[in-house]
PDB file of N, CA and C in Angstrom:
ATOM      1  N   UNK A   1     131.345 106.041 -18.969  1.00  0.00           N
ATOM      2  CA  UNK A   1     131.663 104.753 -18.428  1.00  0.00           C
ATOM      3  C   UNK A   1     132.724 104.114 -19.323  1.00  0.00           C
ATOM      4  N   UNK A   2     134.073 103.581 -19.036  1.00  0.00           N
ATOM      5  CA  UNK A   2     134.846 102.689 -19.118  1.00  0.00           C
ATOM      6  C   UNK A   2     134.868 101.347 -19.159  1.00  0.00           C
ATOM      7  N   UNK A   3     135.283 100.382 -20.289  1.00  0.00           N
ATOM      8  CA  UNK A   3     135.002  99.118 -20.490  1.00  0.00           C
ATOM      9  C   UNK A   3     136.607  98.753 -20.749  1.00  0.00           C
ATOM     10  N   UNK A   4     137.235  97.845 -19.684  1.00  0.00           N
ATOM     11  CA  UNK A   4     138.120  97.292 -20.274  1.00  0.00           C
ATOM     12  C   UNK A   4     137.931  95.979 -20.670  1.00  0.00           C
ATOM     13  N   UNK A   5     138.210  94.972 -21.972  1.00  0.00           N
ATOM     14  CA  UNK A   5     138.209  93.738 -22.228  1.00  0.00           C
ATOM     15  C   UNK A   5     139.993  93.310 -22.416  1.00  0.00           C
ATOM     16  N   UNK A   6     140.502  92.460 -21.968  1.00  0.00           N
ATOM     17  CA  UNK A   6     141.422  91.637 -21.290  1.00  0.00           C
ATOM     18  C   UNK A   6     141.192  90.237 -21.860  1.00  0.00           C
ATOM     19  N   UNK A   7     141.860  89.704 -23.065  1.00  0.00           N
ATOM     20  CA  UNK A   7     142.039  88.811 -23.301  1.00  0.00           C
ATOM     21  C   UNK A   7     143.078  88.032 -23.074  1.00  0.00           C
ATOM     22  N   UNK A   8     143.084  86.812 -22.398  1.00  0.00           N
ATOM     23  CA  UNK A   8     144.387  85.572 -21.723  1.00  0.00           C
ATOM     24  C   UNK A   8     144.295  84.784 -22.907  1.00  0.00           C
ATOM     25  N   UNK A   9     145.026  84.412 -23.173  1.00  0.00           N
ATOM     26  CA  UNK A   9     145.262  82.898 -24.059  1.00  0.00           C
ATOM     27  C   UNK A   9     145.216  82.028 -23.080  1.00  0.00           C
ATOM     28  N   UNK A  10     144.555  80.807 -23.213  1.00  0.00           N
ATOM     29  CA  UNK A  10     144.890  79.816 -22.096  1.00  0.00           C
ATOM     30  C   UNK A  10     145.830  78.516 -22.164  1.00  0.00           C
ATOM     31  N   UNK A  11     146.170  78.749 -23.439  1.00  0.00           N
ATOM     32  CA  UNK A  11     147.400  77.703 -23.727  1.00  0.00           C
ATOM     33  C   UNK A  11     148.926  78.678 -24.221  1.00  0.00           C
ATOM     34  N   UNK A  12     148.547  79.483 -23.693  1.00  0.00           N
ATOM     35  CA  UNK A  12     149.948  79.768 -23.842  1.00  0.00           C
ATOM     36  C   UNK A  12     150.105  81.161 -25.110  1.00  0.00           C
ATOM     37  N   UNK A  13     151.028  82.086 -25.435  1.00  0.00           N
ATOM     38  CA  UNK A  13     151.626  82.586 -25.800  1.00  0.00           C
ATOM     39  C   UNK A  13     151.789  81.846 -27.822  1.00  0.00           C
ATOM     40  N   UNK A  14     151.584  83.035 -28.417  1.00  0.00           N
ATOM     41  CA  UNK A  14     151.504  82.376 -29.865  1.00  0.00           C
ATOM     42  C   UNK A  14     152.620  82.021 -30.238  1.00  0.00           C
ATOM     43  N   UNK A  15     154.235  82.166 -29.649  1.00  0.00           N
ATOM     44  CA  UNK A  15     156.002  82.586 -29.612  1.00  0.00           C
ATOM     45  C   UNK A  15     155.343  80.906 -29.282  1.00  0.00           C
ATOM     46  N   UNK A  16     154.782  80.072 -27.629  1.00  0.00           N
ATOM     47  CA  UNK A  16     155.314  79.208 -27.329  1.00  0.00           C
ATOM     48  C   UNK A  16     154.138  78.205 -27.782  1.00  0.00           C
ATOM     49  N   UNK A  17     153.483  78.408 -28.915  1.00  0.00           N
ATOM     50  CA  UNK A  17     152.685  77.490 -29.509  1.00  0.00           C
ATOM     51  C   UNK A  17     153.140  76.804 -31.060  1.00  0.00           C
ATOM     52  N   UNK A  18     153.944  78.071 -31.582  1.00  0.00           N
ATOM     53  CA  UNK A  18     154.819  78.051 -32.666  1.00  0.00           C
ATOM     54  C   UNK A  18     156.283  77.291 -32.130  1.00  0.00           C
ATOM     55  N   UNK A  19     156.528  77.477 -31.100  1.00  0.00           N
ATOM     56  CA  UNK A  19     158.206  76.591 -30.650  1.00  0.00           C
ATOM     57  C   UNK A  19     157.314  75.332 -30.350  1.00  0.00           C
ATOM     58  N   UNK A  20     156.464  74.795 -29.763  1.00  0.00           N
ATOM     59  CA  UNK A  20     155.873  73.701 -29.616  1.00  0.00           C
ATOM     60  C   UNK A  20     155.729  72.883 -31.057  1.00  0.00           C
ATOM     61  N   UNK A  21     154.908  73.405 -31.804  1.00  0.00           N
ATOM     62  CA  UNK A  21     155.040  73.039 -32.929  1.00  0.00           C
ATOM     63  C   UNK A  21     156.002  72.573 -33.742  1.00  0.00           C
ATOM     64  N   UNK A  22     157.118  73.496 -33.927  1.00  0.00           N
ATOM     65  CA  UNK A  22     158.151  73.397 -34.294  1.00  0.00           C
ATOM     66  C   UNK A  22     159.099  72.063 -33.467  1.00  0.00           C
ATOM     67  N   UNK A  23     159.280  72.280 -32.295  1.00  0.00           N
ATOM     68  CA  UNK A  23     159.649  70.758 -31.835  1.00  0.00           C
ATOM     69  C   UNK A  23     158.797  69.398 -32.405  1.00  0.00           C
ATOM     70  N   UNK A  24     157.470  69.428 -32.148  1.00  0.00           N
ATOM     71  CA  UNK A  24     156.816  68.227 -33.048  1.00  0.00           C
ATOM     72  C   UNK A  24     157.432  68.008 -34.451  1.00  0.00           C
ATOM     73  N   UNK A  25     157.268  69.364 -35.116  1.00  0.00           N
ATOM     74  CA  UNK A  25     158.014  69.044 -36.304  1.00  0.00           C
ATOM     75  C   UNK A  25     159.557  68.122 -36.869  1.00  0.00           C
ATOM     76  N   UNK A  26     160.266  68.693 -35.854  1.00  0.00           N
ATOM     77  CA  UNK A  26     161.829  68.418 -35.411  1.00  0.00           C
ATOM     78  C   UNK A  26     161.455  67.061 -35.152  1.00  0.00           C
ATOM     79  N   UNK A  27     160.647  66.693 -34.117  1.00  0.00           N
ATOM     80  CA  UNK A  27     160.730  65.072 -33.789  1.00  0.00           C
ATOM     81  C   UNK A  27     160.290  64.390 -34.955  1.00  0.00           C
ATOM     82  N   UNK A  28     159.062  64.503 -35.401  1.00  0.00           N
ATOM     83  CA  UNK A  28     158.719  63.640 -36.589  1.00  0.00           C
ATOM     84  C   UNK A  28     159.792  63.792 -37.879  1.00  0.00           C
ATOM     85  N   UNK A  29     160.908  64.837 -37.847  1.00  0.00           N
ATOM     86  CA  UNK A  29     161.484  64.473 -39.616  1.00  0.00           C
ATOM     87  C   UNK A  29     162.601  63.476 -38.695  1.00  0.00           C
ATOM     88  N   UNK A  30     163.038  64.090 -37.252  1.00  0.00           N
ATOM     89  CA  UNK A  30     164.100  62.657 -37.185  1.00  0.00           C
ATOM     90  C   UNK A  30     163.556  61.260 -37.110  1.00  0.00           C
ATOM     91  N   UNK A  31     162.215  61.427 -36.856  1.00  0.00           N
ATOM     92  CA  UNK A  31     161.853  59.497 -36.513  1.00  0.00           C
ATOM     93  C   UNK A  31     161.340  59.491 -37.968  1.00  0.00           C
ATOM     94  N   UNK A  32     161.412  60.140 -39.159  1.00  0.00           N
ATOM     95  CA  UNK A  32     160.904  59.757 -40.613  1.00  0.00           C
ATOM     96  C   UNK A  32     162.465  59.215 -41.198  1.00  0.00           C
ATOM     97  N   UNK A  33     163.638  60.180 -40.711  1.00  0.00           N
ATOM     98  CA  UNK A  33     164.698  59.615 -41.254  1.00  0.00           C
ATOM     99  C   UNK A  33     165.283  58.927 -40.507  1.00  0.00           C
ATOM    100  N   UNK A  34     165.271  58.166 -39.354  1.00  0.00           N
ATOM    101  CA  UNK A  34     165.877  57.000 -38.791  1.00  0.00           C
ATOM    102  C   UNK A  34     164.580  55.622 -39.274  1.00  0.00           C
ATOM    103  N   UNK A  35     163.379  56.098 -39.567  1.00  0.00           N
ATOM    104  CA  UNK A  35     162.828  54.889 -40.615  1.00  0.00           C
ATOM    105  C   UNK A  35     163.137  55.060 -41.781  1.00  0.00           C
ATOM    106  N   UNK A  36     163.883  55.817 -42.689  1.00  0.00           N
ATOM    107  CA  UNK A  36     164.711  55.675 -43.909  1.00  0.00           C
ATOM    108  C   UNK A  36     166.044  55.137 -43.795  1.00  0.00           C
ATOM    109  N   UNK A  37     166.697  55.351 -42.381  1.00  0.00           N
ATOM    110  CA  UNK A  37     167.973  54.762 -42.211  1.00  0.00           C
ATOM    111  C   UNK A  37     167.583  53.007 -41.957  1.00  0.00           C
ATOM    112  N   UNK A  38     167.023  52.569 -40.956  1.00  0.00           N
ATOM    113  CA  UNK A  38     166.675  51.490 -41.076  1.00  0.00           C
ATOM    114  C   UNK A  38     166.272  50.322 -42.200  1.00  0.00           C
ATOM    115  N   UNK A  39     165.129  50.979 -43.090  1.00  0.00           N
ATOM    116  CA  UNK A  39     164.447  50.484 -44.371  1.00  0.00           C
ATOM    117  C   UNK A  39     165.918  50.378 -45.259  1.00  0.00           C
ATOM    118  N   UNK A  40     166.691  51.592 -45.120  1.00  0.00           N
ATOM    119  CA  UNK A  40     168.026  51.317 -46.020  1.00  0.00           C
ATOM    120  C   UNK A  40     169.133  50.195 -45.533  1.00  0.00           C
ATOM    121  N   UNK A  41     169.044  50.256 -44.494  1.00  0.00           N
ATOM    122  CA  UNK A  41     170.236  49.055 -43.686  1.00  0.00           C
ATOM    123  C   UNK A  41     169.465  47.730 -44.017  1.00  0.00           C
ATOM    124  N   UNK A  42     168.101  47.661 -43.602  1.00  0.00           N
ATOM    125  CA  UNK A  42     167.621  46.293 -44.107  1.00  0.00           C
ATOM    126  C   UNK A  42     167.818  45.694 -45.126  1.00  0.00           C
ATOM    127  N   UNK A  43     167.796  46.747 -46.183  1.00  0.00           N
ATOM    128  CA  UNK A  43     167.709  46.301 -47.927  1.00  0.00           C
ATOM    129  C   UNK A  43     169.182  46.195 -48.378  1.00  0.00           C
ATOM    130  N   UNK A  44     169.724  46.314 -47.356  1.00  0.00           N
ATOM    131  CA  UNK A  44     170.977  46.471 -47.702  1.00  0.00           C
ATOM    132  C   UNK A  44     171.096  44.451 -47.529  1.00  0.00           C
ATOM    133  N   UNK A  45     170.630  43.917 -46.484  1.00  0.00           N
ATOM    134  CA  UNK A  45     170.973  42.508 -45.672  1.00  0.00           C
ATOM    135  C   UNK A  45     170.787  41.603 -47.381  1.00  0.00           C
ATOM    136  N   UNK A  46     171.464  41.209 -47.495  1.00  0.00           N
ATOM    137  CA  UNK A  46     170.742  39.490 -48.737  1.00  0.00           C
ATOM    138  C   UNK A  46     169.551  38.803 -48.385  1.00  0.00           C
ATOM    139  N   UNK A  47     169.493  38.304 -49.159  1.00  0.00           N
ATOM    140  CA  UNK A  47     167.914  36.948 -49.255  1.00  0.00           C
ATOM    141  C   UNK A  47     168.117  36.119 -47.784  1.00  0.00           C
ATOM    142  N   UNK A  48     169.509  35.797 -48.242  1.00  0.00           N
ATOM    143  CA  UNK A  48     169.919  34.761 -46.954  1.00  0.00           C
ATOM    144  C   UNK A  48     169.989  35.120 -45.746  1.00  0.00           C
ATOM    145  N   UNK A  49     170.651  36.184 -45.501  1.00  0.00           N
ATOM    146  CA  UNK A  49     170.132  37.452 -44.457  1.00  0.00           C
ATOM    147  C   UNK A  49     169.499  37.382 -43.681  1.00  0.00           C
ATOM    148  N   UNK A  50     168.166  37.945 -44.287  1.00  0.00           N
ATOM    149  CA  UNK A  50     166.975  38.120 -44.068  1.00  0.00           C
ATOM    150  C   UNK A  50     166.270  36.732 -43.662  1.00  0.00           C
ATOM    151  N   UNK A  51     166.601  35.851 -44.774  1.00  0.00           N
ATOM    152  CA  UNK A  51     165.948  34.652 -43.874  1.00  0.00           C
ATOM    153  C   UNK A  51     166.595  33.761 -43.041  1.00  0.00           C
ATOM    154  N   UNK A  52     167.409  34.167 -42.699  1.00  0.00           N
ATOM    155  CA  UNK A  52     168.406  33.871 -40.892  1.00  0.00           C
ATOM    156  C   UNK A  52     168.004  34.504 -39.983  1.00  0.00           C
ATOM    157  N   UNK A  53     167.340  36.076 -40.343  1.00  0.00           N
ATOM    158  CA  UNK A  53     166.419  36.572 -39.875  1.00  0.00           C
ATOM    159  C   UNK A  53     164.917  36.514 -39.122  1.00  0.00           C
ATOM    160  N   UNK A  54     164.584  35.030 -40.240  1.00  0.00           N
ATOM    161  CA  UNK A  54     163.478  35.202 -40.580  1.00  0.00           C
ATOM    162  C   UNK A  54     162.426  36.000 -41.211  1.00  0.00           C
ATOM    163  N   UNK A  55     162.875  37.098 -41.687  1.00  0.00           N
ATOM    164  CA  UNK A  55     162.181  38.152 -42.792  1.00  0.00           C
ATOM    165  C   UNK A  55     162.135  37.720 -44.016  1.00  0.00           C
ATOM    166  N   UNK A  56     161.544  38.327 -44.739  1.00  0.00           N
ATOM    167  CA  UNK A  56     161.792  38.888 -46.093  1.00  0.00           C
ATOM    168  C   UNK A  56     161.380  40.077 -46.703  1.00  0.00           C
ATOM    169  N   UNK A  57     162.057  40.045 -48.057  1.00  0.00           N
ATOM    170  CA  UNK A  57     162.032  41.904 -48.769  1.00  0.00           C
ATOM    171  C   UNK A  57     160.390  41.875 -49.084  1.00  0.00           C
ATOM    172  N   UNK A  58     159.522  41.314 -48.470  1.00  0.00           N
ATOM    173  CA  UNK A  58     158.097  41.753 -48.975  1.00  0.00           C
ATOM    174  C   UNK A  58     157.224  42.500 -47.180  1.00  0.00           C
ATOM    175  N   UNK A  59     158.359  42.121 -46.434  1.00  0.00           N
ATOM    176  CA  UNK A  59     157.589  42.759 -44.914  1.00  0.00           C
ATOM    177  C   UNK A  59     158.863  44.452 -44.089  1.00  0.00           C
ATOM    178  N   UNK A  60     159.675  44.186 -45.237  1.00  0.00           N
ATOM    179  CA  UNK A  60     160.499  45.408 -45.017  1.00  0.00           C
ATOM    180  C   UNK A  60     160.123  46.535 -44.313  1.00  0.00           C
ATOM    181  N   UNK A  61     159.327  47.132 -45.435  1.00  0.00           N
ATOM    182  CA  UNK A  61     158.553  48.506 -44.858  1.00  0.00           C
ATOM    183  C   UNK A  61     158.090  48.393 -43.832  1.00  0.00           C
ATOM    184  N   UNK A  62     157.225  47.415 -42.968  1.00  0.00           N
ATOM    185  CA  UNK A  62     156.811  47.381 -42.017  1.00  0.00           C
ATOM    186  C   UNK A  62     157.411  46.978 -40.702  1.00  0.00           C
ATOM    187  N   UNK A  63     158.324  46.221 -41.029  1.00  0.00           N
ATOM    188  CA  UNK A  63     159.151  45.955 -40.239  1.00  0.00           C
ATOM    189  C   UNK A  63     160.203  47.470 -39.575  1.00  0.00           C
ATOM    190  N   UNK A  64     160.336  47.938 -40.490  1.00  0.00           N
ATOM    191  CA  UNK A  64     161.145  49.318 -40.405  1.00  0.00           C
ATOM    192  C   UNK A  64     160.436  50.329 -39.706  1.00  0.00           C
ATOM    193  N   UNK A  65     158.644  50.440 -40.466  1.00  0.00           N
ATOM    194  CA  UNK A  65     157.759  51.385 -39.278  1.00  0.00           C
ATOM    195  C   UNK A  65     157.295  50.724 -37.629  1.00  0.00           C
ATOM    196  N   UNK A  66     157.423  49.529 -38.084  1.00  0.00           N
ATOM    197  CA  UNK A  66     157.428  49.359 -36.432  1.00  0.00           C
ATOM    198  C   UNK A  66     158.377  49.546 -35.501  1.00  0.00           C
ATOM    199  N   UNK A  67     159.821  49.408 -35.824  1.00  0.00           N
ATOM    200  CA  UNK A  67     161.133  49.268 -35.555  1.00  0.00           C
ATOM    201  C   UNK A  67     161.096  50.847 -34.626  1.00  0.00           C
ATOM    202  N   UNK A  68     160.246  51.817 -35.840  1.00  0.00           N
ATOM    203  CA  UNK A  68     160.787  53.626 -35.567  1.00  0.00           C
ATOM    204  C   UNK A  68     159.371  53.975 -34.609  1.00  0.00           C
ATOM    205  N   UNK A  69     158.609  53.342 -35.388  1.00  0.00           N
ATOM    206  CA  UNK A  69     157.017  54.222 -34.726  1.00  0.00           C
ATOM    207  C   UNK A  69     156.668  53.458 -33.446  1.00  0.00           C
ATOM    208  N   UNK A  70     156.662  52.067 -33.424  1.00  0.00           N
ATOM    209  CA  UNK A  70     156.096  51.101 -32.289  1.00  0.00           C
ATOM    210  C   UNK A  70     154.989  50.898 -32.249  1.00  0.00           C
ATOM    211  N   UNK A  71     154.371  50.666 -33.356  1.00  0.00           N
ATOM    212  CA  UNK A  71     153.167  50.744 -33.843  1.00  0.00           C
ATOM    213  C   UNK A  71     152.931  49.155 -34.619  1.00  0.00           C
TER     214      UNK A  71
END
């Protein structure tokens, strides 16, 4: 008697779980460095700037992750 076992992946191919990945990857370093480009353009603005703005250099960082993340 003959037994065949036949295994499917059901998400896919290990080639298109690794390119999946790899795109996540790709997206998160560009939205890490357009919140380093931002955080840098901010700090770049003066005191006065900023508070024409209404900001200041103590809400920066956050201002910058919300700006990138939307969070």
């Amino acid at each position: 008697m003959a037994y065949l076992n036949q295994t499917i992946a059901a998400n896919g191919t290990f080639t298109e779980k690794a390119t999946a990945a790899f795109r996540v990857l790709q997206e998160r370093y560009a939205q890490h460095k357009l919140y380093k480009r931002t955080l840098r353009e901010l700090r770049e603005l003066s005191a006065r700037e900023l508070a024409d703005l209404g900001l200041s250099h103590a809400n920066l960082h956050s201002i910058a992750y919300e700006s990138v993340y939307g969070q």
